[in-house]
Protein backbone atom coordinates (compact mmCIF):
# COMPACT_ATOMS: atom_id res chain seq x y z
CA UNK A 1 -18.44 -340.54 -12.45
CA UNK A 2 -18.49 -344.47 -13.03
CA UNK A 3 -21.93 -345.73 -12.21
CA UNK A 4 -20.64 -349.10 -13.21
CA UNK A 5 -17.38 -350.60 -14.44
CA UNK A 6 -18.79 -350.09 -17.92
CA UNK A 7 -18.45 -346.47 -18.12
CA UNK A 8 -14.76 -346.39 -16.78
CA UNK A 9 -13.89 -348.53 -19.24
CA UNK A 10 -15.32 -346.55 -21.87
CA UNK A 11 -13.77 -343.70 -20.60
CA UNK A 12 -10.51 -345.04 -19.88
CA UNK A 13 -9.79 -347.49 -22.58
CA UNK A 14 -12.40 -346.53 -25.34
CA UNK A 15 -13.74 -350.11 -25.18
CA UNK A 16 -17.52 -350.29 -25.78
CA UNK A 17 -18.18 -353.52 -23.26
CA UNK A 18 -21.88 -353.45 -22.55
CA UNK A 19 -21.76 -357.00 -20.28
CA UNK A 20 -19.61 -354.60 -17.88
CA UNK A 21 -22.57 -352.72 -17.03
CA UNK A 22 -23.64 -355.82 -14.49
CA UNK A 23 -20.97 -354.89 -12.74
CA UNK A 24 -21.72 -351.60 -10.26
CA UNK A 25 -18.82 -349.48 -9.34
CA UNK A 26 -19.94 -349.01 -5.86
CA UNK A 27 -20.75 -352.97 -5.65
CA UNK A 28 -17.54 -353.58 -7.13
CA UNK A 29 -15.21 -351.24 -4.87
CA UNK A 30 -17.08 -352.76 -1.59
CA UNK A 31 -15.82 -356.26 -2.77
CA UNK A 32 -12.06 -355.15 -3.33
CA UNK A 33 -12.97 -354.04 0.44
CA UNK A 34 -13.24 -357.38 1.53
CA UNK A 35 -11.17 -358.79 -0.12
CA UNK A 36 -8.03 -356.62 0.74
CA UNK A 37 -9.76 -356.35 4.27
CA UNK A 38 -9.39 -360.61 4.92
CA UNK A 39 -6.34 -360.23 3.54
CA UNK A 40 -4.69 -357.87 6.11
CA UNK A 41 -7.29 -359.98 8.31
CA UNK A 42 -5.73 -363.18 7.52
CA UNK A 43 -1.88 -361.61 8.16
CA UNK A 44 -2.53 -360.55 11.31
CA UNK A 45 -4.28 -363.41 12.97
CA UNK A 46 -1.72 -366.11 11.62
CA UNK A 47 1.08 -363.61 13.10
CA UNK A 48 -0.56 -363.49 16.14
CA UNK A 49 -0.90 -367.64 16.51
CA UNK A 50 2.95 -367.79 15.35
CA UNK A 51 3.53 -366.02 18.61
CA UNK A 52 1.78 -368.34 20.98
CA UNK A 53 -1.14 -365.28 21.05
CA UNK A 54 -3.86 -367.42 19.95
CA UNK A 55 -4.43 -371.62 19.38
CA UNK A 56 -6.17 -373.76 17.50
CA UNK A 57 -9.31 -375.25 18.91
CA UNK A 58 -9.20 -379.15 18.24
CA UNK A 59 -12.97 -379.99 15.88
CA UNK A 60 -14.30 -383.21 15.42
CA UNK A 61 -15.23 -384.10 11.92
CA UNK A 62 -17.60 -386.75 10.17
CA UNK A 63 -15.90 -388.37 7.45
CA UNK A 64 -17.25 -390.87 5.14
CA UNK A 65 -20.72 -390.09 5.57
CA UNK A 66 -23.22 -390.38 2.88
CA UNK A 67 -25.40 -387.28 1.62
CA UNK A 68 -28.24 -386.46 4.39
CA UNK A 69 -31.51 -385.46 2.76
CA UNK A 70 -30.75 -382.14 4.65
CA UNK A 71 -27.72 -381.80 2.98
CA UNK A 72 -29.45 -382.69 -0.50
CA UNK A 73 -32.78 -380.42 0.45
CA UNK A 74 -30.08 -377.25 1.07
CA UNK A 75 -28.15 -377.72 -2.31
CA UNK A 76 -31.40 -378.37 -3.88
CA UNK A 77 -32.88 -374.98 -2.55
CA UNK A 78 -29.36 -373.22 -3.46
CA UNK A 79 -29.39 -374.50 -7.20
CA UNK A 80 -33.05 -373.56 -7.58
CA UNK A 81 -32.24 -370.11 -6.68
CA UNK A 82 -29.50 -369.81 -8.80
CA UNK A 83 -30.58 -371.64 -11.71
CA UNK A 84 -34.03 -369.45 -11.29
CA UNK A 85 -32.18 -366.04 -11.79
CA UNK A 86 -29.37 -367.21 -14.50
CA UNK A 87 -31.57 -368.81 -17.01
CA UNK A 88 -33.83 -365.56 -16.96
CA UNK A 89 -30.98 -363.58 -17.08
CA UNK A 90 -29.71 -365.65 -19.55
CA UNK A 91 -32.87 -364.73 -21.31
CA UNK A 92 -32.97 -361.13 -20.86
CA UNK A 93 -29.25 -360.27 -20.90
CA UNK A 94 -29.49 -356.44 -22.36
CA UNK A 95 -31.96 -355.19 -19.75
CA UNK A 96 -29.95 -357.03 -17.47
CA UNK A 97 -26.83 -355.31 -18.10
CA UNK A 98 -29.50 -352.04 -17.82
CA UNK A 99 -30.65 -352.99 -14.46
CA UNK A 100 -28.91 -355.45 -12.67
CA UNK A 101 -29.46 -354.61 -9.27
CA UNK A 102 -33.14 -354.31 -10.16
CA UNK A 103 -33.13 -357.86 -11.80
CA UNK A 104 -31.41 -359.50 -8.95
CA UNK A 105 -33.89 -358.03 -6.29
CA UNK A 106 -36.63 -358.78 -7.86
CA UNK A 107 -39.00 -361.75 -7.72
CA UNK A 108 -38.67 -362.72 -11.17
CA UNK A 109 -37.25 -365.78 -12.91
CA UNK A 110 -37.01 -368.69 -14.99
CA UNK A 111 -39.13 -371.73 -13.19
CA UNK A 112 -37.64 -374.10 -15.83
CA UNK A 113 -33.88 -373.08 -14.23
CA UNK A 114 -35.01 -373.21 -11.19
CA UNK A 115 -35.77 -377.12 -11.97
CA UNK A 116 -32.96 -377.88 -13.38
CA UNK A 117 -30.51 -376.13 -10.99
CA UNK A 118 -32.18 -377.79 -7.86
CA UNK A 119 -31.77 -380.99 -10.04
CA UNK A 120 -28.26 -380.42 -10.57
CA UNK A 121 -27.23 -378.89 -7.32
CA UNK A 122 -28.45 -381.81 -5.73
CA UNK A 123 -27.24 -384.38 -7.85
CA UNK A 124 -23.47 -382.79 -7.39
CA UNK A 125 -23.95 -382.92 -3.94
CA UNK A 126 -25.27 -386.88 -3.99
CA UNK A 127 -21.85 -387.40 -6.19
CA UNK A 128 -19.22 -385.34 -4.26
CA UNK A 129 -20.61 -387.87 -1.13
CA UNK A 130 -20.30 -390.68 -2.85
CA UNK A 131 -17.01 -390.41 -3.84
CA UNK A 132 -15.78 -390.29 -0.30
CA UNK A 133 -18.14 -392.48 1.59
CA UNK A 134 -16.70 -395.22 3.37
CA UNK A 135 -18.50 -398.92 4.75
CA UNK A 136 -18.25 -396.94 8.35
CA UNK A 137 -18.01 -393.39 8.95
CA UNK A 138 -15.46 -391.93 11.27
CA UNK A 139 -14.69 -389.48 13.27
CA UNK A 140 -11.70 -387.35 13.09
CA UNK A 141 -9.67 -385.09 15.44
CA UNK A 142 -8.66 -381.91 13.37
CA UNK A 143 -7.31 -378.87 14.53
CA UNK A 144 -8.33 -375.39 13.40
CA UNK A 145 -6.77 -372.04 13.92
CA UNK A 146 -7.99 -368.26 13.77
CA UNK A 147 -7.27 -367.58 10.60
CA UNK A 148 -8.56 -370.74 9.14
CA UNK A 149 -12.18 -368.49 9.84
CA UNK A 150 -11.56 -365.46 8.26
CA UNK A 151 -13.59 -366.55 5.63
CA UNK A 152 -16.80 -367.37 7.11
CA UNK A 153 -16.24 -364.36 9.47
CA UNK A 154 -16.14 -362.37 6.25
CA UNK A 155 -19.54 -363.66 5.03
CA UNK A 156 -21.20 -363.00 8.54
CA UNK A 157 -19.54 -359.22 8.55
CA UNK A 158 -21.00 -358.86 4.70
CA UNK A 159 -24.48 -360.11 5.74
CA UNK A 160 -24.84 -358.36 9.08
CA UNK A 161 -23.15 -354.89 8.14
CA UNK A 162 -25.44 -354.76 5.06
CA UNK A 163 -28.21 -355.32 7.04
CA UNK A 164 -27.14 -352.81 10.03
CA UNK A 165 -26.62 -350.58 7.42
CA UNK A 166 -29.75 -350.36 6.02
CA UNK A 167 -31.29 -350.54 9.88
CA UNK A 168 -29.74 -347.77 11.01
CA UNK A 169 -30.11 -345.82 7.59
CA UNK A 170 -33.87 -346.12 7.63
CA UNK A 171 -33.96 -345.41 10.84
CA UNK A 172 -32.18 -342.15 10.08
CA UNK A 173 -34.42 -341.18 6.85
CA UNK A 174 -38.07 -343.17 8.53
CA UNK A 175 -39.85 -340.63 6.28
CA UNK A 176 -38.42 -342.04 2.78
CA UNK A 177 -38.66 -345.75 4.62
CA UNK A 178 -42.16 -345.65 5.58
CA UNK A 179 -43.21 -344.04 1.67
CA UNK A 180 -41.74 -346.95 0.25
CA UNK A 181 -40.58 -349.86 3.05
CA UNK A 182 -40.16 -352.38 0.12
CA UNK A 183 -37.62 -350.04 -2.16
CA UNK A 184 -35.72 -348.93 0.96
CA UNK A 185 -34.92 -352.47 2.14
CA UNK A 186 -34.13 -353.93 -0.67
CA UNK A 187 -32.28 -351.17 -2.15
CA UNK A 188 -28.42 -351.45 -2.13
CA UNK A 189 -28.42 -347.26 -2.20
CA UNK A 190 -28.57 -345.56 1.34
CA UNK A 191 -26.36 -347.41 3.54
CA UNK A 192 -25.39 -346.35 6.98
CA UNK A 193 -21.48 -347.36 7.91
CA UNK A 194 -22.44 -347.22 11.77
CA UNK A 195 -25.20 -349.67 11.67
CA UNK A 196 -22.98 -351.58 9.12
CA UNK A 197 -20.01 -351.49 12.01
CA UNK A 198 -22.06 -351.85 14.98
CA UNK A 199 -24.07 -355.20 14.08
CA UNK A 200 -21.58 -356.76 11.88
CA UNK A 201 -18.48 -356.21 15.24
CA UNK A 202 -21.69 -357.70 17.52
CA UNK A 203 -22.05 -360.95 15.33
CA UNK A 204 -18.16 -361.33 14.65
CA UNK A 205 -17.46 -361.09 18.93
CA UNK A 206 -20.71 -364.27 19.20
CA UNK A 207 -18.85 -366.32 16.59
CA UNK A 208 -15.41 -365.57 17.96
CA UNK A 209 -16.38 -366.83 21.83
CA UNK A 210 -18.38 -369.40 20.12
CA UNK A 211 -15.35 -370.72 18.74
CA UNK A 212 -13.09 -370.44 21.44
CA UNK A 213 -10.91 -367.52 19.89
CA UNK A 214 -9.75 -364.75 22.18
CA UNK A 215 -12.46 -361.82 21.64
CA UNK A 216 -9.24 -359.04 22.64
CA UNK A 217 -7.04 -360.49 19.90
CA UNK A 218 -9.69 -360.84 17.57
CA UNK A 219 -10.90 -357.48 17.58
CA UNK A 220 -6.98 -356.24 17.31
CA UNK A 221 -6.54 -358.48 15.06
CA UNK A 222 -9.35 -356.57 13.01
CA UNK A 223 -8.65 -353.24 13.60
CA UNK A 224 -6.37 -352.39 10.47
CA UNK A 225 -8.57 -354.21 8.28
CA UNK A 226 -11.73 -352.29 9.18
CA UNK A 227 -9.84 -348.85 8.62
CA UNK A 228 -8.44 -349.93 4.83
CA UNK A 229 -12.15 -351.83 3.94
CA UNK A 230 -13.65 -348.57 5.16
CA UNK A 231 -11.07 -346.52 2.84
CA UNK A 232 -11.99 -348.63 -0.25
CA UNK A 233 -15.42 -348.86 0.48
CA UNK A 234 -15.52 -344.94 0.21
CA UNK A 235 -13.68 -344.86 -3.35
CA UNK A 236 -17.38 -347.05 -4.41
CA UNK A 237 -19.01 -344.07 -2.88
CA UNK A 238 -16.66 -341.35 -4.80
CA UNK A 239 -16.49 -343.19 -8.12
CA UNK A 240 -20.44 -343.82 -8.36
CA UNK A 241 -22.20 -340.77 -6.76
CA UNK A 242 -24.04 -342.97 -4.34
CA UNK A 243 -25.19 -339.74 -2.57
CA UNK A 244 -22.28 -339.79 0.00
CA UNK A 245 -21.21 -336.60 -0.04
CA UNK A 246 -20.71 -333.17 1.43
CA UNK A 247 -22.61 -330.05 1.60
CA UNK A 248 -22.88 -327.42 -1.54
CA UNK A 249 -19.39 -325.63 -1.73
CA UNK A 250 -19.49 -322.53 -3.48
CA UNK A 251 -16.11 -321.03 -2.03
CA UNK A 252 -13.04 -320.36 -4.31
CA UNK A 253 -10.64 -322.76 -3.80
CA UNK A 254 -7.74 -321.70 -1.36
CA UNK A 255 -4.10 -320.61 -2.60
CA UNK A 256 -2.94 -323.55 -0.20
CA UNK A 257 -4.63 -326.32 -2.68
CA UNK A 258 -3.38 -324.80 -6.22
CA UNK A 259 -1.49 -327.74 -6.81
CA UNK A 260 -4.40 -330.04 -6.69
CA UNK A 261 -7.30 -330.04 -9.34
CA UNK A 262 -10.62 -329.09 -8.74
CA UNK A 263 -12.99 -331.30 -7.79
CA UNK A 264 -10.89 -332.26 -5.08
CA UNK A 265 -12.29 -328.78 -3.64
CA UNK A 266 -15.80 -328.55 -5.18
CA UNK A 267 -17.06 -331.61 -7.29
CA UNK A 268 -20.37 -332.04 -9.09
CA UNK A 269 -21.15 -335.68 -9.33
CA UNK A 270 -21.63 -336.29 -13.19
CA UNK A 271 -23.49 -339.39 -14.48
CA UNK A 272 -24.32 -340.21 -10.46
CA UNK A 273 -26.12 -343.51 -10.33
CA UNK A 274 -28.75 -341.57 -7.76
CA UNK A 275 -29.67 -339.09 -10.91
CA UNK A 276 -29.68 -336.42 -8.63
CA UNK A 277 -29.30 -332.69 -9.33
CA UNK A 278 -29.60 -331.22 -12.98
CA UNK A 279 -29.07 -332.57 -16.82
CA UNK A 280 -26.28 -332.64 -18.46
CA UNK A 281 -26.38 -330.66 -21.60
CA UNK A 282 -24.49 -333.03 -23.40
CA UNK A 283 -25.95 -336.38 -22.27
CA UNK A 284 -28.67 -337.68 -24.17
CA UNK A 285 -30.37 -340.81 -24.13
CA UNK A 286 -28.31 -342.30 -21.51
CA UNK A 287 -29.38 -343.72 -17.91
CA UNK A 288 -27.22 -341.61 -15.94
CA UNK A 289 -27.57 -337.73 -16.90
CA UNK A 290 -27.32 -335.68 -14.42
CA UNK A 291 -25.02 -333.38 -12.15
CA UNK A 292 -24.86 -331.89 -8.84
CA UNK A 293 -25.87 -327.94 -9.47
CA UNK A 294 -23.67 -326.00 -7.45
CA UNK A 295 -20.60 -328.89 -6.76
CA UNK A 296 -20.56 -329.94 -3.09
CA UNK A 297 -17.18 -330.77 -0.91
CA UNK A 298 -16.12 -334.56 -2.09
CA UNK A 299 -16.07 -336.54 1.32
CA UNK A 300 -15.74 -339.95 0.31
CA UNK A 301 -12.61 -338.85 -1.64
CA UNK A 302 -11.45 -337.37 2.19
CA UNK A 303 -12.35 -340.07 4.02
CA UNK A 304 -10.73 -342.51 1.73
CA UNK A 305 -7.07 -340.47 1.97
CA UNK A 306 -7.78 -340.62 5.85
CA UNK A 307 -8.44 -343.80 6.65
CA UNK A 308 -5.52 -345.08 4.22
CA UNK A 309 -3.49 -342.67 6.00
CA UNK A 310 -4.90 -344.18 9.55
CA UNK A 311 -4.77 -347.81 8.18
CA UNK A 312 -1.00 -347.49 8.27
CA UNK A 313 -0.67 -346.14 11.26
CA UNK A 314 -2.83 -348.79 12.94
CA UNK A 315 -0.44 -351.32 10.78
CA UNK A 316 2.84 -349.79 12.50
CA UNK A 317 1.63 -350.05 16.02
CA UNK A 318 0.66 -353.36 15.67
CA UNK A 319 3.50 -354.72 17.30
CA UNK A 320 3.81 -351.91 19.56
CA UNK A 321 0.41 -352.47 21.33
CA UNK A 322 1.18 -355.55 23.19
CA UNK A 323 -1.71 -354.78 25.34
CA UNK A 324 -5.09 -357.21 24.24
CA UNK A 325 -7.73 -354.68 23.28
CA UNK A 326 -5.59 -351.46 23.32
CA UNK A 327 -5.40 -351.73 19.80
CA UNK A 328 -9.03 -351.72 18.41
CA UNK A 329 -9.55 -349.08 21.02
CA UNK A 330 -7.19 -346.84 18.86
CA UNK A 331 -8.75 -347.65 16.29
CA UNK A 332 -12.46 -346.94 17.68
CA UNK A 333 -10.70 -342.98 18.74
CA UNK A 334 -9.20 -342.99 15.38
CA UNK A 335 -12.94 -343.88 14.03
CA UNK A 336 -14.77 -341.89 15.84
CA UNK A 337 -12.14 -338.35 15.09
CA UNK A 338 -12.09 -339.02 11.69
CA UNK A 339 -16.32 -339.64 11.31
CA UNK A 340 -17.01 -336.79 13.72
CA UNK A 341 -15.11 -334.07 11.97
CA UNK A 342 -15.95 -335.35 7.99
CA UNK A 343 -19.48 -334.90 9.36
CA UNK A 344 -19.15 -331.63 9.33
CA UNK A 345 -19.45 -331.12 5.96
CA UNK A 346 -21.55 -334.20 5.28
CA UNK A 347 -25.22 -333.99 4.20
CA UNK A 348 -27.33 -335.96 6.79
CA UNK A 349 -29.98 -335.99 8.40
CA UNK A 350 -30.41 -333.63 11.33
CA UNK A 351 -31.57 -334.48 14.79
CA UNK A 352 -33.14 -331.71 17.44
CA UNK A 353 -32.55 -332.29 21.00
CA UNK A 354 -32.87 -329.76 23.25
CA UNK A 355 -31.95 -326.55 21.39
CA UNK A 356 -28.70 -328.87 20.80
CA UNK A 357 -28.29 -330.72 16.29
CA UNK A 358 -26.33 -333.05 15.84
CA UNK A 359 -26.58 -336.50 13.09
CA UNK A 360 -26.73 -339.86 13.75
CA UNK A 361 -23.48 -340.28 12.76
CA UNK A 362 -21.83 -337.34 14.72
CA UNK A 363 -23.70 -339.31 17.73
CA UNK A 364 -22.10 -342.61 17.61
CA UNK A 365 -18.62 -341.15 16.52
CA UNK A 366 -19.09 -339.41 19.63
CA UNK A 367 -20.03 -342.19 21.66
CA UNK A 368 -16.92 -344.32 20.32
CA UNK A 369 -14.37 -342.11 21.22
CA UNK A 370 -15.16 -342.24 25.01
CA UNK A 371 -15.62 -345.74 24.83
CA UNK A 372 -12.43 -346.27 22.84
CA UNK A 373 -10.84 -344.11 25.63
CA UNK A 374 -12.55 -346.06 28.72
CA UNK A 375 -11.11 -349.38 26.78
CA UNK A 376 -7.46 -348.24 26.61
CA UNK A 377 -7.74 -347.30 30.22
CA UNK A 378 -9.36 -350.53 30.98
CA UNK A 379 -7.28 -353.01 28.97
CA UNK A 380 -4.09 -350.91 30.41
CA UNK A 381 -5.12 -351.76 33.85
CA UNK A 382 -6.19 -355.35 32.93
CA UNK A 383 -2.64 -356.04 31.87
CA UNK A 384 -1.06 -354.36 34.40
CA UNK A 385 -2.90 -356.92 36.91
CA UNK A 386 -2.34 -360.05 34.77
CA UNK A 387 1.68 -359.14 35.11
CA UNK A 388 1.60 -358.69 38.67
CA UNK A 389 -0.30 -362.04 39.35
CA UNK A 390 2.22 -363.47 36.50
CA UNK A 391 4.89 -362.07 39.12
CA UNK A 392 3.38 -363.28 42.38
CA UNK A 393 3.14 -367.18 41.03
């Protein structure tokens, strides 16, 4: 196991890079996620304006304007924050590299940075005006298609699925929340996909009618994406131990997996950045020293072979689905199979209802397979109606 991209590359390429240790394998594999995610994204929605499917919406733009003291107040408050954290980090670089997540949730920092970054930020800001300001503003007509917001829809899906995620994970473990509220929202550990998917797909849909772009396309447009961020997302949780996985698994492994090694049957976790189960004999003196005791089943290694495998199966039907919102209804059944059955095997939390247990998770997977069922139905019958009134005129 990799807590952070420091240890991989120790292990891998024998190179003893302590600065590397700022950069968290699970942090790191959920940015590759969004990254590859807008890219697929990005494809998909310029495609689908090359076919007529979706326009540009025609914007308005101020140009020639000087800096407004808003403007200058926001970069100000941006460079404080930034300059407040690097200078103290700057300052305290090796327990940095020790701690990183602690050091960048914290309320510590450099006041003197802060000064000098608001200074700055603002300053750049004042400049960057001025070199474009003209004796009278104007106003100009530009037009901007779908894909053109990929980018800020990626920032709102970050911010809102992070913070659905740890909603709906707290929710699930209120005991561990309510012993320590502070650590369990600002921790980046113990994140809940569902809550992640559900809040993040509500904000996305507001900023998609908001800007005039087809909600049906956009979501279709979406659906491969989602599958292949969720598949990398789940190599962070593999590669770092975040706690993701599956129950103990004691069993031999079966005749029918020989060819594959081990731990892709029963792993153990070593070095997992929780520090859960028992020492390693061998590890001394280092952060990260312990191992599950016995090995459980590896899910985020399943889930991540898949949803790659579901990813391009959404991809080929693409084209196929000409139907607006058939698609991400697939991919909600696809979703909500995959979750359901991985579950399973998963350690979670267990709710009591009636004589009937069941997880959150097990729940909502549930939940999106009839709905991703009533939408294929639906859409099917929507389209079916738009071509006969197409037919009629």
């Amino acid at each position: 196991m990799y807590p952070s991209i420091y240890y991989a590359v120790k292990d891998l390429f024998g190179l003893d890079l302590h600065f590397l240790k700022m950069i968290q394998s699970f942090g790191f594999f959920v940015a590759m996620a969004f990254l590859v995610a807008s890219y697929f994204w990005t494809k998909e929605l310029q495609r689908k304006e090359q076919e007529g499917l979706l326009v540009p919406q025609t914007i308005k733009t101020l140009k020639g304007a000087k800096a407004t003291k808003a403007e200058l107040i926001i970069s100000a408050i941006i460079g404080f924050l930034i300059g407040y954290k690097l200078l103290f980090i700057a300052l305290n670089f090796s327990e940095f590299t020790e701690n990183t997540q602690g050091f960048l949730l914290s309320l510590e920092g450099n006041l003197l940075g802060g000064i000098i970054g608001a200074a700055l930020s603002a300053y750049l800001k004042y400049r960057e005006n001025e070199k474009t300001k003209l004796e009278k503003p104007v106003w100009v007509e530009e037009q901007m298609y779908p894909h053109q917001h990929v980018g800020n829809m990626i920032l709102i899906a970050a911010f809102f699925g992070i913070l659905g995620a740890k909603i709906f994970h707290n929710l699930e473990n209120w005991d561990e929340f309510i012993a320590d509220p502070v650590g369990a929202l600002l921790s980046f550990s113990g994140l809940t996909m569902y809550g992640g998917l559900i809040l993040a797909a509500t904000a996305l849909i507001y900023y998609g009618r908001k800007n005039k772009i087809t909600v049906t396309h956009l979501v279709d447009s979406s659906a491969p994406s989602l599958m292949i961020g969720y598949a990398i997302g789940r190599i962070g949780c593999h590669v770092s131990g975040d706690g993701d996985w599956g129950i103990d698994n004691i069993t031999p492994k079966p005749n029918w997996l020989s060819w594959a090694p081990d731990w892709v049957w029963a792993y153990d976790y070593p070095h997992n950045v929780n520090s859960v189960g028992e020492p390693i004999a061998h590890c001394i003196g280092e952060r990260y020293c312990n191992h599950l005791v016995p090995p459980v089943f590896p899910t985020p290694f399943y889930e991540t072979i898949m949803c790659i495998f579901l990813f391009f199966v959404l991809w080929n039907l693409r084209k196929r689905i000409t139907t607006p919102g058939v698609l991400f209804s697939v991919y909600l059944i696809f979703n909500g199979i995959e979750r359901f059955f991985i579950e399973k095997i998963r350690v979670n939390t267990l709710y009591h209802v009636n004589g009937f247990a069941f997880t959150q998770a097990e729940l909502i997977s549930t939940l999106l397979f009839f709905i991703g069922l009533a939408g294929i139905w639906y859409f099917l019958k929507e389209g079916r109606r738009r071509k006969l009134e197409i037919r009629k005129l």
